[in-house]
N, C-alpha and C. Protein backbone atom coordinates (compact mmCIF):
# COMPACT_ATOMS: atom_id res chain seq x y z
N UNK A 1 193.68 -36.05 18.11
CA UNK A 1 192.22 -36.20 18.13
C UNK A 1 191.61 -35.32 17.05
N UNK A 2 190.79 -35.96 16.17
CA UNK A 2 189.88 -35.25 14.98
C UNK A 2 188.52 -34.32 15.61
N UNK A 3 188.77 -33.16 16.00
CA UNK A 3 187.50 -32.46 16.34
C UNK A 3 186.53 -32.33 15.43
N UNK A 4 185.21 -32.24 15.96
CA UNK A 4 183.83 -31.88 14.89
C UNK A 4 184.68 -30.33 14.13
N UNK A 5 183.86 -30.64 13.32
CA UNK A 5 184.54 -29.42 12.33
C UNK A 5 184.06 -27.71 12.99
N UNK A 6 182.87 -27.89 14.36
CA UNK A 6 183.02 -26.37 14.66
C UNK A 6 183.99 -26.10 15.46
N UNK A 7 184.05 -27.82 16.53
CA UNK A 7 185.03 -26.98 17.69
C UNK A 7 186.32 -26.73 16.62
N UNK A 8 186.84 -27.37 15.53
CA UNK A 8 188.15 -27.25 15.05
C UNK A 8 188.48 -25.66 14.91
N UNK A 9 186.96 -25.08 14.31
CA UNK A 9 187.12 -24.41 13.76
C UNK A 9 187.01 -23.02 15.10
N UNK A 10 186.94 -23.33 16.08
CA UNK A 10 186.46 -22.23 16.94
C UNK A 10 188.11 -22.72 17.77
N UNK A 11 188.71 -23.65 17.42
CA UNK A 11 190.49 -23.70 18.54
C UNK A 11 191.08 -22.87 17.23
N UNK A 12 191.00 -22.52 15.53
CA UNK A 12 191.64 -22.01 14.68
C UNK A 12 191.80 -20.57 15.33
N UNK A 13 190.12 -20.33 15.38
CA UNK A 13 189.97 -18.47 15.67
C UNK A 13 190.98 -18.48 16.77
N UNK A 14 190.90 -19.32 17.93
CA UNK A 14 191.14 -18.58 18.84
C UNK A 14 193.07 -18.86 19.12
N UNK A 15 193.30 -19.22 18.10
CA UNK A 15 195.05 -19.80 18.01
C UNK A 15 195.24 -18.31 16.73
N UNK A 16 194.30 -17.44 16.69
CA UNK A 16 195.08 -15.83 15.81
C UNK A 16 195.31 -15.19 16.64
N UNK A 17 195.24 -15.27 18.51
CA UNK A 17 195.25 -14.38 19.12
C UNK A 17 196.76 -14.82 19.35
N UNK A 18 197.59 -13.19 19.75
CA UNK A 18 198.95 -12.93 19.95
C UNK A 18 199.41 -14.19 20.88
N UNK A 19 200.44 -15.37 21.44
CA UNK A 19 200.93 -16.07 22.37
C UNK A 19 200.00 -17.24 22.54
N UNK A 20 199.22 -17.35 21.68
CA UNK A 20 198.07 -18.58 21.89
C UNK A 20 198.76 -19.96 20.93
N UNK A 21 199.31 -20.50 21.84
CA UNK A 21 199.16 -22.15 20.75
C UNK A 21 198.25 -23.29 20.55
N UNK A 22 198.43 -24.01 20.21
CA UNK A 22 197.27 -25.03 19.96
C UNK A 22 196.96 -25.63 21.27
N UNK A 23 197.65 -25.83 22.23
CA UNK A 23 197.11 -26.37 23.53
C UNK A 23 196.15 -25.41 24.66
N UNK A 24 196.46 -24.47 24.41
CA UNK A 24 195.71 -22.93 25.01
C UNK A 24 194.65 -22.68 23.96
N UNK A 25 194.72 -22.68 22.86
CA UNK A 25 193.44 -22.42 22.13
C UNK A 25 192.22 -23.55 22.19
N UNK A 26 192.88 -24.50 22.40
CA UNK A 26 191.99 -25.70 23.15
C UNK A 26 190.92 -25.64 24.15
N UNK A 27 192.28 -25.12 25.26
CA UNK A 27 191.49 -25.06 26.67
C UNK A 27 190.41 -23.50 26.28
N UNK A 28 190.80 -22.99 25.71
CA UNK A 28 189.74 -21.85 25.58
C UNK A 28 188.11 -22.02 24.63
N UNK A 29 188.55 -22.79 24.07
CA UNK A 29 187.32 -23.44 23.05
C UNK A 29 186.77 -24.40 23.75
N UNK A 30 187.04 -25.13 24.76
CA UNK A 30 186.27 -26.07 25.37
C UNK A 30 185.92 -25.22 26.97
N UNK A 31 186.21 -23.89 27.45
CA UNK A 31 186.06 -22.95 27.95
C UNK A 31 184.38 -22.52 27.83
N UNK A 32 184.33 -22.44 26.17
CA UNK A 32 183.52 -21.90 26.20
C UNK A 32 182.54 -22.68 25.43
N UNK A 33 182.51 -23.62 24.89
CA UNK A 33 181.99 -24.86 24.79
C UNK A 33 181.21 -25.35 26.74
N UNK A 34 181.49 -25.02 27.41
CA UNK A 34 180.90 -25.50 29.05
C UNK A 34 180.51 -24.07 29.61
N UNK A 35 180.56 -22.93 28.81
CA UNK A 35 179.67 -21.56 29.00
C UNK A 35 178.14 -21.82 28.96
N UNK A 36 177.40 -21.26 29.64
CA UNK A 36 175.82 -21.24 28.90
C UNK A 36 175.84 -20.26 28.04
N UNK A 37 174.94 -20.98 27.21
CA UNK A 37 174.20 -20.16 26.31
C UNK A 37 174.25 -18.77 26.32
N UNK A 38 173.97 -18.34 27.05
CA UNK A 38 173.50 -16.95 27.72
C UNK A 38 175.12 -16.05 27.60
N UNK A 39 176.32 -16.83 28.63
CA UNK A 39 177.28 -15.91 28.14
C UNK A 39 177.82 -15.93 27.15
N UNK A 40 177.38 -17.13 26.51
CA UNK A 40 178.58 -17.18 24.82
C UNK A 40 177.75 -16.02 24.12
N UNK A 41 176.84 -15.71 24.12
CA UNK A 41 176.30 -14.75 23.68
C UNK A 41 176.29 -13.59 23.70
N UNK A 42 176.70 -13.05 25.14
CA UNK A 42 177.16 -12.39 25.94
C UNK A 42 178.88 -11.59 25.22
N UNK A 43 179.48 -12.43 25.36
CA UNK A 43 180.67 -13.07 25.15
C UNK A 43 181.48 -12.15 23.33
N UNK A 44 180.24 -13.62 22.51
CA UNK A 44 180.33 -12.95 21.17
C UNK A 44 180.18 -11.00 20.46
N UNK A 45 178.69 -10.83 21.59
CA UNK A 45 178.71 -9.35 21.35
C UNK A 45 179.40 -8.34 22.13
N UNK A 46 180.08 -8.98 22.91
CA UNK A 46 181.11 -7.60 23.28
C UNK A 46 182.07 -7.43 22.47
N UNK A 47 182.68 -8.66 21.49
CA UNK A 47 183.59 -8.84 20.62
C UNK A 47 183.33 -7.75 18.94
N UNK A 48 182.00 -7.81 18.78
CA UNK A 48 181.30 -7.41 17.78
C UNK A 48 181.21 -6.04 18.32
N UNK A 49 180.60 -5.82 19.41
CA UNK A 49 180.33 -4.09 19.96
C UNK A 49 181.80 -3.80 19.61
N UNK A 50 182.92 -3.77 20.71
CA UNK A 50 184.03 -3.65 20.41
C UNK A 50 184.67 -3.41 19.10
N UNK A 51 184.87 -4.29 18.27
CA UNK A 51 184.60 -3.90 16.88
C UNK A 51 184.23 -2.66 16.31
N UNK A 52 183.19 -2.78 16.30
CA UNK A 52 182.13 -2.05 15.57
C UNK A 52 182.28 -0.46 16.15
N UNK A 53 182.30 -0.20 17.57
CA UNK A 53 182.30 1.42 17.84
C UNK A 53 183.42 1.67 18.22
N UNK A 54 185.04 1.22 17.98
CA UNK A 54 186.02 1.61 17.82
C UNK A 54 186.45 2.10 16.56
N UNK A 55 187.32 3.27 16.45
CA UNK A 55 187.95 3.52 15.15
C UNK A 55 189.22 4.00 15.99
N UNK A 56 190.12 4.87 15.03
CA UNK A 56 191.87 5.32 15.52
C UNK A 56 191.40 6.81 15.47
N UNK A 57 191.99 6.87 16.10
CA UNK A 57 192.01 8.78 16.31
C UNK A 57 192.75 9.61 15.14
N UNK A 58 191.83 10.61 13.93
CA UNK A 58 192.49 10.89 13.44
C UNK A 58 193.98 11.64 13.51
N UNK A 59 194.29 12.09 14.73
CA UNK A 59 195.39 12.83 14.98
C UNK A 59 196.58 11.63 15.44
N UNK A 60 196.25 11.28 16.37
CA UNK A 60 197.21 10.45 17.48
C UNK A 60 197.18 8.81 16.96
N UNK A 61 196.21 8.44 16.48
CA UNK A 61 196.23 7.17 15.94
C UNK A 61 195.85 6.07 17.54
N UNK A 62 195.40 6.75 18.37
CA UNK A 62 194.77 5.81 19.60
C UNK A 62 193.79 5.52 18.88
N UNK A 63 193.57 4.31 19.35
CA UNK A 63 192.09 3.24 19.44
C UNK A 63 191.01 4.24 20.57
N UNK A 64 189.93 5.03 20.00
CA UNK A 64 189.07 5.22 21.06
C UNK A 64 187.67 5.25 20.12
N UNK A 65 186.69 5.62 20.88
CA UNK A 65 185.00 5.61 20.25
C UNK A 65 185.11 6.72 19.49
N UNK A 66 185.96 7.93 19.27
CA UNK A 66 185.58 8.68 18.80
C UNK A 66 186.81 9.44 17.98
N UNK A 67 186.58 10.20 16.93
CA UNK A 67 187.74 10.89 16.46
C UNK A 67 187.62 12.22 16.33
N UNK A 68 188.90 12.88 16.81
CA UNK A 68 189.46 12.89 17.60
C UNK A 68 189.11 12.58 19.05
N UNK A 69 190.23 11.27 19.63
CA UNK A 69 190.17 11.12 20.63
C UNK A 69 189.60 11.84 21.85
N UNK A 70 189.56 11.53 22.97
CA UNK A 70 189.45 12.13 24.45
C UNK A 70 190.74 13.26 24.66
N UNK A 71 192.07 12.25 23.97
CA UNK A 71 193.25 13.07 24.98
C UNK A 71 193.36 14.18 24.01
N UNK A 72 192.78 14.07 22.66
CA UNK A 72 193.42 15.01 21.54
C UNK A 72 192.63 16.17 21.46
N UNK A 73 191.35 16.06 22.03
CA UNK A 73 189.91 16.85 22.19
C UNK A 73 190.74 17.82 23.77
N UNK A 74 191.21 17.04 24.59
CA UNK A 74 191.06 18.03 26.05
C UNK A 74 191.59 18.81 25.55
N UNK A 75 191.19 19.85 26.40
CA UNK A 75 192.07 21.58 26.49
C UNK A 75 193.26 21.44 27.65
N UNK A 76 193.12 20.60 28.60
CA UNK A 76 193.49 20.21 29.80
C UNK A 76 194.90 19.59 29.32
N UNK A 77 194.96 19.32 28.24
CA UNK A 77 196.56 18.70 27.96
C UNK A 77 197.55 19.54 27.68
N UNK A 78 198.88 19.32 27.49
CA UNK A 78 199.85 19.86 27.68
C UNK A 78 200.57 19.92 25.77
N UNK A 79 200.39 21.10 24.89
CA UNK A 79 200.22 20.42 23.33
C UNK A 79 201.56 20.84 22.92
N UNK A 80 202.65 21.00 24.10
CA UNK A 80 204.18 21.35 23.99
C UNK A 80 204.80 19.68 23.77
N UNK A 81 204.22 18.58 23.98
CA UNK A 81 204.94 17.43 24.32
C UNK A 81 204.31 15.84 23.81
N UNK A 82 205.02 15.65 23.14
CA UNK A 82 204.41 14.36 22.57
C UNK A 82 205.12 12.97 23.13
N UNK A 83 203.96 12.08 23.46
CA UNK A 83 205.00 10.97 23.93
C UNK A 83 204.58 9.80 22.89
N UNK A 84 205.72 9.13 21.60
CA UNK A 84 205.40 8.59 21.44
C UNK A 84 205.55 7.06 22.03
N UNK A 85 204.75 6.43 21.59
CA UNK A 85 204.46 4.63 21.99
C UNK A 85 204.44 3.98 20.88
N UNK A 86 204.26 2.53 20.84
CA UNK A 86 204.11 1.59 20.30
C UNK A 86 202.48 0.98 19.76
N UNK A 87 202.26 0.94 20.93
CA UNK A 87 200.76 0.49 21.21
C UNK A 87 199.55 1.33 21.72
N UNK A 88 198.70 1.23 21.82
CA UNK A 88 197.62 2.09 22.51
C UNK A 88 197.52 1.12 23.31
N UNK A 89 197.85 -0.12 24.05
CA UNK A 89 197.88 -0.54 25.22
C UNK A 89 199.00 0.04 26.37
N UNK A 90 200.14 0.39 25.51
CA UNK A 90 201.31 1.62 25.83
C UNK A 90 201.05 2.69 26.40
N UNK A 91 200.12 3.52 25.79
CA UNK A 91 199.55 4.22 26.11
C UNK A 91 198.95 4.18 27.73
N UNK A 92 198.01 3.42 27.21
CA UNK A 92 197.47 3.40 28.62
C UNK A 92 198.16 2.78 29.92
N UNK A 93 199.28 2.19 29.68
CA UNK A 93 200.07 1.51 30.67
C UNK A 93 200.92 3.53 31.10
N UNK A 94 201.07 4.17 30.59
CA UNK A 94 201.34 5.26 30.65
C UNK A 94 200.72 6.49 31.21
N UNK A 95 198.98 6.28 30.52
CA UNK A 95 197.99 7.14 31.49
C UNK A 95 198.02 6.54 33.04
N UNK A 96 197.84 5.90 33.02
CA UNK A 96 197.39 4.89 34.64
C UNK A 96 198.15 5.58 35.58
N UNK A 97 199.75 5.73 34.94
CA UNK A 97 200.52 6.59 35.95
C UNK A 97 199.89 7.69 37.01
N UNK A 98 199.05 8.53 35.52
CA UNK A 98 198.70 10.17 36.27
C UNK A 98 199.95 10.96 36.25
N UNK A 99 201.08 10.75 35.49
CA UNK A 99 202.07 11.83 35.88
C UNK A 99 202.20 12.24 34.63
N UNK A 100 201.82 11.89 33.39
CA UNK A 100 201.88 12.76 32.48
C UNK A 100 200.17 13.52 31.53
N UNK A 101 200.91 14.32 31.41
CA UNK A 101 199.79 15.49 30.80
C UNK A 101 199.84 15.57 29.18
N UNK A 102 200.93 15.22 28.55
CA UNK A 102 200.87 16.07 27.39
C UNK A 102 200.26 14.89 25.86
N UNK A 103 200.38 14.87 25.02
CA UNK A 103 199.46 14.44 24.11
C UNK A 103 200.72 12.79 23.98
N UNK A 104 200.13 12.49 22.58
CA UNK A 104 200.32 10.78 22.40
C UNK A 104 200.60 10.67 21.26
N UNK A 105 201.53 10.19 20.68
CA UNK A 105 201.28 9.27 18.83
C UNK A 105 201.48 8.11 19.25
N UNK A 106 200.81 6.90 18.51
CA UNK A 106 200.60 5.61 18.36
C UNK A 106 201.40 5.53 17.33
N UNK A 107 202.51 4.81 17.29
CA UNK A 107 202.86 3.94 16.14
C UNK A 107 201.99 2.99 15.17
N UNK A 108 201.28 2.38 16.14
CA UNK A 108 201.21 1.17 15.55
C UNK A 108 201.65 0.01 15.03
N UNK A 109 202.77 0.15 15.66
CA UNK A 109 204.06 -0.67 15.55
C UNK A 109 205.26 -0.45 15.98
N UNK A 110 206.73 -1.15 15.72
CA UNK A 110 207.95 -0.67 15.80
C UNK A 110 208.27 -1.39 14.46
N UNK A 111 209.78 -0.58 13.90
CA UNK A 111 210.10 -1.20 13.24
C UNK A 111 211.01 -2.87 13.26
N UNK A 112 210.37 -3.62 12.84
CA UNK A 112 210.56 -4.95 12.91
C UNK A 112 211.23 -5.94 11.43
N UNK A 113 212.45 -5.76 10.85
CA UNK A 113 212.65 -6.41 9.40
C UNK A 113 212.08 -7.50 9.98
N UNK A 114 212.12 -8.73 10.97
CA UNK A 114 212.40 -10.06 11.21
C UNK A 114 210.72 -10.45 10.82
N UNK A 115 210.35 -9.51 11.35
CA UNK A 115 208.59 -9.40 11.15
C UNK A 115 208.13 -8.67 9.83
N UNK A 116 208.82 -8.37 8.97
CA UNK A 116 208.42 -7.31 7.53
C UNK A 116 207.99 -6.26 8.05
N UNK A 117 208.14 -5.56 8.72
CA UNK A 117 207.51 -4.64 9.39
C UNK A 117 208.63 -3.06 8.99
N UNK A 118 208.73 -2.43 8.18
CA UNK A 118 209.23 -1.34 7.50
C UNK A 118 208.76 -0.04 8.20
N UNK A 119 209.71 0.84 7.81
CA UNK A 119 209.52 2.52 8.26
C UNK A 119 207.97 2.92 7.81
N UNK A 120 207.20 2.26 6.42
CA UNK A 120 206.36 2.44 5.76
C UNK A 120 205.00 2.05 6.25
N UNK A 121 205.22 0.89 6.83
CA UNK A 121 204.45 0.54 8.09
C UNK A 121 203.73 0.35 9.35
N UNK A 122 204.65 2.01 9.48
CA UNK A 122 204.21 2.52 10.72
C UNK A 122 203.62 3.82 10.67
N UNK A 123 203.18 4.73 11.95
CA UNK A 123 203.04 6.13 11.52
C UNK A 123 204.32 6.76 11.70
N UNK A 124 204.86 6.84 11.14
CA UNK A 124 206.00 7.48 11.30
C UNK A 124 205.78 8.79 10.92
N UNK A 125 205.13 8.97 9.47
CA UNK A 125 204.99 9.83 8.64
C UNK A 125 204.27 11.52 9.27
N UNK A 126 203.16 10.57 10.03
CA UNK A 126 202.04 11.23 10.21
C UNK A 126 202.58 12.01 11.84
N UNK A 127 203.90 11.20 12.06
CA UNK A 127 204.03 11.83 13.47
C UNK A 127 205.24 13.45 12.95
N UNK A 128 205.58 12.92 11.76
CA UNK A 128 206.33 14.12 11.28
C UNK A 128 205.62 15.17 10.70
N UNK A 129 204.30 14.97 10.44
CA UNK A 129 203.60 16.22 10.10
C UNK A 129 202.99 16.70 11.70
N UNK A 130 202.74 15.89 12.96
CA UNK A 130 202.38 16.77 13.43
C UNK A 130 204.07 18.12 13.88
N UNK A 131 204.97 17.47 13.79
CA UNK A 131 206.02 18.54 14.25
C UNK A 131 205.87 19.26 13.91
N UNK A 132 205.33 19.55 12.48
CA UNK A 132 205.33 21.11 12.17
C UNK A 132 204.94 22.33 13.24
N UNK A 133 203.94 21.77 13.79
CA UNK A 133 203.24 22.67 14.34
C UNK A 133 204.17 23.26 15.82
N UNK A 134 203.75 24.63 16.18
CA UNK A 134 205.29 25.33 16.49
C UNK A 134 205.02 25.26 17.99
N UNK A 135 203.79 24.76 18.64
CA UNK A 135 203.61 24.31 19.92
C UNK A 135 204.49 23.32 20.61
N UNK A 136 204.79 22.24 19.71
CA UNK A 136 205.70 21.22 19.93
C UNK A 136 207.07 21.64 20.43
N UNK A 137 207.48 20.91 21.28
CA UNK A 137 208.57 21.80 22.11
C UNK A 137 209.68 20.47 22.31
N UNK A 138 209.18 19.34 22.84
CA UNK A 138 209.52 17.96 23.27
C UNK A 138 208.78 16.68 22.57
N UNK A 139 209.83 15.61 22.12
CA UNK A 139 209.01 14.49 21.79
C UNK A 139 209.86 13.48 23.01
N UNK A 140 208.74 12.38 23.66
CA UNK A 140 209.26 11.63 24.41
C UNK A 140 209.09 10.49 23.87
N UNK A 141 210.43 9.52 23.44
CA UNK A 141 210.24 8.29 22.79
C UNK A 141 209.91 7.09 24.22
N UNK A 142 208.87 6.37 24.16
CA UNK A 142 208.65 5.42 24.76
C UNK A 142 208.19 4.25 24.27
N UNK A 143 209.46 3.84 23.83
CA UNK A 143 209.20 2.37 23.32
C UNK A 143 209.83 1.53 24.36
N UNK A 144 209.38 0.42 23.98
CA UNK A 144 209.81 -0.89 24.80
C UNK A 144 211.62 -0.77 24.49
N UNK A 145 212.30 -1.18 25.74
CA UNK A 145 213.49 -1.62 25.59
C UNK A 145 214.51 -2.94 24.72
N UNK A 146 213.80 -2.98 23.80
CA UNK A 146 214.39 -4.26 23.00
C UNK A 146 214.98 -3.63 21.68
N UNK A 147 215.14 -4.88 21.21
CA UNK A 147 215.66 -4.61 20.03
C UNK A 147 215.40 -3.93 19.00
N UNK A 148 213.64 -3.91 18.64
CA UNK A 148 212.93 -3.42 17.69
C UNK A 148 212.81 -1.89 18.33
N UNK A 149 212.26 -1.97 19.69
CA UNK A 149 212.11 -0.57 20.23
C UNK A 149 213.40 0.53 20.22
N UNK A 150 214.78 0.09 20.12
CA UNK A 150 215.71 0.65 20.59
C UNK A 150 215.97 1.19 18.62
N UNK A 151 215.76 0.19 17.54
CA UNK A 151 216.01 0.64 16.41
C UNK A 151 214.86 1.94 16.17
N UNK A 152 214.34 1.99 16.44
CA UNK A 152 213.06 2.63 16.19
C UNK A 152 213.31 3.91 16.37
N UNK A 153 213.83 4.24 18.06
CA UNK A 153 214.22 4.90 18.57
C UNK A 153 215.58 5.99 17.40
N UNK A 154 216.23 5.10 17.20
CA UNK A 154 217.60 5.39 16.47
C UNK A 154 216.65 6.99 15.20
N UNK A 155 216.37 5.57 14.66
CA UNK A 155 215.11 5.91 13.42
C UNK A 155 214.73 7.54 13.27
N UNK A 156 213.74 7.27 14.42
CA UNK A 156 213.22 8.76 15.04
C UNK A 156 213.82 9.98 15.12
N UNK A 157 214.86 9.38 15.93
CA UNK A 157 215.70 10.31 16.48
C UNK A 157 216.76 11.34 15.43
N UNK A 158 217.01 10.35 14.91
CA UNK A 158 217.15 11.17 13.17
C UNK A 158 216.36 12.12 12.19
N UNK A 159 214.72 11.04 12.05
CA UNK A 159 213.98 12.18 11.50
C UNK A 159 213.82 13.67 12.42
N UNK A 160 213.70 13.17 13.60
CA UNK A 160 213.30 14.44 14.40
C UNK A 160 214.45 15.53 14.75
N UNK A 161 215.53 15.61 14.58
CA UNK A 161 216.22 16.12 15.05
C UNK A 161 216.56 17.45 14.04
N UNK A 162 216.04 17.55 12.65
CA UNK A 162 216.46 18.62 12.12
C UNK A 162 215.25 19.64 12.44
N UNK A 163 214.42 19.35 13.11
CA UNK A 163 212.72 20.22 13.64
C UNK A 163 213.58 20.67 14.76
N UNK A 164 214.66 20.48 15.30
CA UNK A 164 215.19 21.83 16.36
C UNK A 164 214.27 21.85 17.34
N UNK A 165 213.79 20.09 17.97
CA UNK A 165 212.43 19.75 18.99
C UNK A 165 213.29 18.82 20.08
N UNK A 166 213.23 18.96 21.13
CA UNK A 166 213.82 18.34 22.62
C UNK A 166 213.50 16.73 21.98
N UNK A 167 214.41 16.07 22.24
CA UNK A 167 214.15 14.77 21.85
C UNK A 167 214.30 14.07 23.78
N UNK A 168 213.77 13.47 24.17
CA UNK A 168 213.73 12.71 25.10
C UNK A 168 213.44 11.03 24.68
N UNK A 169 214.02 10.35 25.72
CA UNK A 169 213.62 8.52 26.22
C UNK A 169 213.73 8.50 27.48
N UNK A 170 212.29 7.58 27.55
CA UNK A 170 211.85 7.35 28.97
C UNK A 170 213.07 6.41 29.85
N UNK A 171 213.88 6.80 30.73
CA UNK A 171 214.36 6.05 31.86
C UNK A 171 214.22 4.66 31.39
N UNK A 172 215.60 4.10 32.22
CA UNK A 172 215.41 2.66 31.66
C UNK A 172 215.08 2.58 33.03
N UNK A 173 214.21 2.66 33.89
CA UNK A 173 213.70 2.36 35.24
C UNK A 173 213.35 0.57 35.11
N UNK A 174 212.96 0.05 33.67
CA UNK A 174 212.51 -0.69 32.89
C UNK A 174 213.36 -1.97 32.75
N UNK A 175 213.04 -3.01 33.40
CA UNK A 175 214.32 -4.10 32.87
C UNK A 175 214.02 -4.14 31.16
N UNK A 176 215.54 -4.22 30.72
CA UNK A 176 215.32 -4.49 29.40
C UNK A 176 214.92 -6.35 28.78
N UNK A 177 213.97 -5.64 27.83
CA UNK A 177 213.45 -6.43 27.10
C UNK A 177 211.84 -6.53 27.82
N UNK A 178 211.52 -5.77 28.63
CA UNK A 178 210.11 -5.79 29.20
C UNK A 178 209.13 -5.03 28.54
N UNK A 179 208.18 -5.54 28.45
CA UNK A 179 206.96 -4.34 27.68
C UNK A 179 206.59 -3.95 28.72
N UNK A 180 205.85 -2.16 27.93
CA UNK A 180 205.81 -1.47 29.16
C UNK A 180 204.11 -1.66 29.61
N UNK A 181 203.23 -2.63 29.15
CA UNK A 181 202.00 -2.85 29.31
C UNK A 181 202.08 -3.90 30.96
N UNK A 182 203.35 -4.65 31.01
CA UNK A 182 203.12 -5.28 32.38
C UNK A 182 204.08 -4.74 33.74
N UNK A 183 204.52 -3.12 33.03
CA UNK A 183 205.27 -2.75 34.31
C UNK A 183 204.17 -2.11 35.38
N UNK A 184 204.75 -2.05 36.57
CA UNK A 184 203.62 -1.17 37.71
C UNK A 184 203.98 0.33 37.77
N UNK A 185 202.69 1.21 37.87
CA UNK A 185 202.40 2.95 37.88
C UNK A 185 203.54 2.94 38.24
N UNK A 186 204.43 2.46 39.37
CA UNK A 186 205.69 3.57 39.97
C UNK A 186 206.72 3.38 38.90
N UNK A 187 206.76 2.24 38.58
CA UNK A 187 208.19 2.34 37.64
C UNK A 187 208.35 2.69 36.52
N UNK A 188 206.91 2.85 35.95
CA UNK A 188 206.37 3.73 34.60
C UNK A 188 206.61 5.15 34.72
N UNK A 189 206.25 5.67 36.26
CA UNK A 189 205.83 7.39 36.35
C UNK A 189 207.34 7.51 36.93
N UNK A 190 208.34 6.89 36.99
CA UNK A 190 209.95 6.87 37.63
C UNK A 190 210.48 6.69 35.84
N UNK A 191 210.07 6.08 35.30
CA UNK A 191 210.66 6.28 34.18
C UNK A 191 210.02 7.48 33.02
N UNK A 192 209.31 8.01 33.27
CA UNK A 192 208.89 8.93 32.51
C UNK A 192 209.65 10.72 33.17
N UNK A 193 209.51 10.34 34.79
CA UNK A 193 209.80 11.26 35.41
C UNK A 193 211.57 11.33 35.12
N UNK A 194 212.03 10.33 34.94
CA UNK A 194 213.58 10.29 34.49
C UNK A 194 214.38 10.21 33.31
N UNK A 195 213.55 10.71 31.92
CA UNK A 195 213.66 10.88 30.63
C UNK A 195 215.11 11.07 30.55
N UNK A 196 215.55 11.42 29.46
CA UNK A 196 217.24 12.03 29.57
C UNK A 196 216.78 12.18 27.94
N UNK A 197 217.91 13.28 27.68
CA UNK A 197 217.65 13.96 26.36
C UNK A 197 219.13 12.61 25.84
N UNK A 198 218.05 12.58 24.14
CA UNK A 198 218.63 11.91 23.26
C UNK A 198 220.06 12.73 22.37
């Protein structure tokens, strides 16, 4: 079927989002095509707010309103222990727990060849300048259990190891190959609580 050239163009946008194919970007464009007025509008500016008063945390590289972050600003954190992640959805699949205290680096990725996705590509860099600093005691790798996460891991574990810094990975409490954005608080705060040195 030949769509008018907006809906075509409003199933394109919405087929850039991560797992969306052309039959799901469909149902979502004709979703909101039978919205009123009122929420597509609604709708559009939370997309734009969102946008607009997010930036990355200069330290940690989280997505929050402000830089430095919330977690990088508390006094209340723990600045012996870094856990890194993948994602800042990682992250927060991680806060939710409540069982950890100590600070965060965002990747912003893993390393991925299959995806072009290089050492250069990530923060890698920026997570090796924070080691310097002589507070650092422990880094906790928490990446996803797959393939990309487990190279990554390797990766790390190399740069970090001549800084004479506790290397930890979170428990495979985790079936492998699961992201840790759809596991539940217990098996997150069971795998964090069950680290094992690298």
């Amino acid at each position: 079927m030949i769509y008018p050239k907006s809906i075509a163009a409003l199933i394109e946008q919405f087929q850039k989002f991560p797992s969306i194919g052309q039959k799901s970007a469909q149902r979502m464009a004709f979703h909101v095509l039978k919205m009123p007025l009122s929420e597509v509008e609604k709708f559009a500016n939370a997309i734009v707010e969102a946008k607009k008063n997010t930036c990355t945390c200069e330290i940690c590289y989280n997505i929050s309103t402000e830089s430095p972050c919330e977690i990088c600003q508390s006094p209340k954190r723990d600045r012996s222990i870094i856990c890194v992640v993948a994602e800042t959805k990682d992250l927060i699949a991680i806060e939710k727990t409540n069982e950890y205290n100590g600070l965060y680096h965002v990747l912003q990725g893993v390393i991925s060849p299959m995806e072009g996705i290089g050492v250069d590509d990530i923060r890698i860099k920026e997570l090796l300048n924070r080691l310097v600093d002589d507070r650092v005691k422990e880094v906790i790798l928490a990446l996803n259990p797959n393939v990309e996460g487990e190279a990554t891991c390797l990766y790390l574990t190399k740069l970090i190891k001549p800084f004479g810094i506790k290397i930890s990975r979170i428990a495979f409490g985790l079936p492998v190959g699961a992201d840790l954005e759809f596991a539940d608080e217990i098996t997150l705060a069971k795998a964090i609580e069950g680290r094992r040195d690298i």
